[in-house]
Structure formats: C-alpha cells, structure tokens
N, C-alpha and C. Protein backbone atom coordinates (compact mmCIF):
# COMPACT_ATOMS: atom_id res chain seq x y z
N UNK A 1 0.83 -1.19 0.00
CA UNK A 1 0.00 0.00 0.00
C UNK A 1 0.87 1.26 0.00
N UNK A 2 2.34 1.35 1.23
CA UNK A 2 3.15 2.22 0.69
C UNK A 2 3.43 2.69 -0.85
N UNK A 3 3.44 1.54 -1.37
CA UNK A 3 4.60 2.07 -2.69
C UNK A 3 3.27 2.56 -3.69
N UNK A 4 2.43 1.96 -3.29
CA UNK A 4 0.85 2.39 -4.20
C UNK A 4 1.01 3.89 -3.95
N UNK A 5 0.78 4.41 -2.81
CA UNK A 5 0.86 5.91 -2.55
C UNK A 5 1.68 6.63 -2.82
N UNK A 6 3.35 6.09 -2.81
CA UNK A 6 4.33 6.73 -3.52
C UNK A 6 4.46 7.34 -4.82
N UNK A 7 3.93 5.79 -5.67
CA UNK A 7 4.03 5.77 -6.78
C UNK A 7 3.05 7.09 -7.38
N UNK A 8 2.00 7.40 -6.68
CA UNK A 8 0.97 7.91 -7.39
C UNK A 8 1.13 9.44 -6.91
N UNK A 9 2.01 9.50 -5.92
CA UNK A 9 2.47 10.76 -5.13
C UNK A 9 3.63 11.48 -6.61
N UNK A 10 4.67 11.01 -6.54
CA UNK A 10 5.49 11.00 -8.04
C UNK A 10 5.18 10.73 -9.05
N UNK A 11 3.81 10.76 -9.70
CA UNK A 11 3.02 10.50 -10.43
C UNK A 11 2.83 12.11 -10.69
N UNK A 12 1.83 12.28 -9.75
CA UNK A 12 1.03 13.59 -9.30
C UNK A 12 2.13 15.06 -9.78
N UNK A 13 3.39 14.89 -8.47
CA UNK A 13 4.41 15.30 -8.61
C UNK A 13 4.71 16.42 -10.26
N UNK A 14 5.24 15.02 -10.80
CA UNK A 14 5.39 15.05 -12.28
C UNK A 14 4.84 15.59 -13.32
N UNK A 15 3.39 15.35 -12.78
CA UNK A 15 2.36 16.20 -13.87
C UNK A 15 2.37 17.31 -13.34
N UNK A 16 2.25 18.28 -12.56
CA UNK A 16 2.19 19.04 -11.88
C UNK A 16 3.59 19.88 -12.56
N UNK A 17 4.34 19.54 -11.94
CA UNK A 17 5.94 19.85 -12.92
C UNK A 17 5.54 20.31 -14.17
N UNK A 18 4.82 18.84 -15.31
CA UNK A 18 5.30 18.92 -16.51
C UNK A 18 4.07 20.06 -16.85
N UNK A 19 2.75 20.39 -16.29
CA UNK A 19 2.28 21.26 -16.87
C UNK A 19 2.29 23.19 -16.57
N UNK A 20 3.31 23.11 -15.83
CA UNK A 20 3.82 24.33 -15.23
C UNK A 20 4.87 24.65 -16.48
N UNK A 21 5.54 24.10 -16.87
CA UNK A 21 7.28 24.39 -17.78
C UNK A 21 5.98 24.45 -18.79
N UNK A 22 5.34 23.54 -19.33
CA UNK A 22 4.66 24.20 -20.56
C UNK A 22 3.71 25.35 -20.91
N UNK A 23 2.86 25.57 -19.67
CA UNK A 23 2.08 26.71 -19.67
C UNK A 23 3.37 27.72 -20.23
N UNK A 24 4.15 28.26 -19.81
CA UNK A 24 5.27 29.35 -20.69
C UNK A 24 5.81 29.37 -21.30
N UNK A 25 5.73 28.45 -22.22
CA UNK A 25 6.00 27.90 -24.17
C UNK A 25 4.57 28.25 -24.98
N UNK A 26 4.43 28.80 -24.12
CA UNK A 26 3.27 28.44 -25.39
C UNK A 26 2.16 30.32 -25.95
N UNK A 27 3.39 30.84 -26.25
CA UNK A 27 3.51 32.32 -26.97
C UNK A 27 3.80 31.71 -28.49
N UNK A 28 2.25 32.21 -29.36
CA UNK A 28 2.89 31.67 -30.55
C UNK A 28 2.64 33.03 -30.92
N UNK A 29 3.64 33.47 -32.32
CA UNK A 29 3.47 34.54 -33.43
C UNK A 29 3.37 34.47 -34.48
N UNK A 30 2.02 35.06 -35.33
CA UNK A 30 2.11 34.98 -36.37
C UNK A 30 3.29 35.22 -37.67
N UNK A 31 3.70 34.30 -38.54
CA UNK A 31 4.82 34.23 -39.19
C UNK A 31 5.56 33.47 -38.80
N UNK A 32 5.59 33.44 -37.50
CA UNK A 32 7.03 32.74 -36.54
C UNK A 32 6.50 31.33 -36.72
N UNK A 33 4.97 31.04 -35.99
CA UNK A 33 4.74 29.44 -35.36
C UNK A 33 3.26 29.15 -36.42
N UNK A 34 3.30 30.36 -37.38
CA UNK A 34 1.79 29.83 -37.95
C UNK A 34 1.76 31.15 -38.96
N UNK A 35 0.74 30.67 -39.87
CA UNK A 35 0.69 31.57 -40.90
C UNK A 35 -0.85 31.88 -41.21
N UNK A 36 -0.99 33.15 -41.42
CA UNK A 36 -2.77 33.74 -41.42
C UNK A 36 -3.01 33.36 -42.86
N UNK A 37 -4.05 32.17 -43.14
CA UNK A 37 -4.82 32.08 -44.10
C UNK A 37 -5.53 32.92 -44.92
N UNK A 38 -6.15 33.51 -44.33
CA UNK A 38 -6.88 34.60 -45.17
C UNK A 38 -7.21 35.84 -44.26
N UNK A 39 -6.94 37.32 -44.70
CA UNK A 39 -7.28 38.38 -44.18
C UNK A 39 -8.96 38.85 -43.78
N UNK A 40 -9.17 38.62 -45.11
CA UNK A 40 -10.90 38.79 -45.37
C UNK A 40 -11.71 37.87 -45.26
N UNK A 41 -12.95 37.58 -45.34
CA UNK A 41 -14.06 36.74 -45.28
C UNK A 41 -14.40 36.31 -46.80
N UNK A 42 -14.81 34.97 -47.38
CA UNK A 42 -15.31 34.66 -48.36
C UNK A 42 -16.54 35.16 -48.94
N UNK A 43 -17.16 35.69 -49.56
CA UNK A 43 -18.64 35.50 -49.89
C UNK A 43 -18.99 33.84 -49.46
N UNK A 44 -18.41 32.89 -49.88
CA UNK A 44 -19.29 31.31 -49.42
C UNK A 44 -18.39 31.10 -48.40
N UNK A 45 -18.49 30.05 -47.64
CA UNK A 45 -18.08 29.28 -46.70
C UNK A 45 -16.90 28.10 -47.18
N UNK A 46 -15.89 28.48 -47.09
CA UNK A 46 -14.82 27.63 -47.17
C UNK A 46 -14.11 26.40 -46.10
N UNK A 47 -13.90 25.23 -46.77
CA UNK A 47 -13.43 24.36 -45.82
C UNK A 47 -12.10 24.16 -46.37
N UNK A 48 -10.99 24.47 -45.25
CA UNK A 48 -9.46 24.63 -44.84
C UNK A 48 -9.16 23.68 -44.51
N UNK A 49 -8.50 22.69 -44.80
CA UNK A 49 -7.69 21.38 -43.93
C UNK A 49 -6.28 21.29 -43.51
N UNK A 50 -5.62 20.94 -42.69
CA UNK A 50 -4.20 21.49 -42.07
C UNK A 50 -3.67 20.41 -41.46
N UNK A 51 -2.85 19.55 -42.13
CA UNK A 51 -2.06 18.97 -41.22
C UNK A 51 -0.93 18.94 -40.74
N UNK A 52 -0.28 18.87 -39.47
CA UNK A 52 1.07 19.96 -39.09
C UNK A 52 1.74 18.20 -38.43
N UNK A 53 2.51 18.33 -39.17
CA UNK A 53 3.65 16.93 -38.35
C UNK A 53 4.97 17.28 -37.96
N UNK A 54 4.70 18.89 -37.44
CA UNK A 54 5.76 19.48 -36.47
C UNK A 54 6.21 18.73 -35.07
C-alpha cells in the first residue's frame, strides 16, 4: 500500500511539474509558429484542412 501511494504521489508530482514548464512555451506569433490564411471573409463558406507533423 506504501509504494501504491508513492508511486501515485510521483506520479502527481510530475504532472504538476510537466504542466507548469509548458504553460510558458506556449507564446505563438504569427509568421514565426503559424501563418494567417486569409485576411478577409469569403462570400461562401470555405473548408481549410491542415495537417502539421511538427
């Protein structure tokens, strides 16, 4: 039962950690991390598809 609680203690830990360092990565700029599709609006409704294997 110790190591159950450990384990899940350094579990916890970890995530906690790992979503702190990423919350402040994550400033994107246009040009830099992405590029603006279109300025204006269509007259019809356009479908955009994007796949990013960054």
């Amino acid at each position: 039962m110790t190591n159950l609680i450990k384990t899940i203690g350094t579990c916890a830990i970890t995530l906690l950690f790992a979503t702190s360092f990423t919350s402040f990565s994550t400033t994107f700029e246009a040009g830099k991390h992405y590029r603006v599709v279109a300025e204006k609006k269509t007259s019809t409704p356009e479908l955009t598809e994007y796949f990013s294997y960054y």
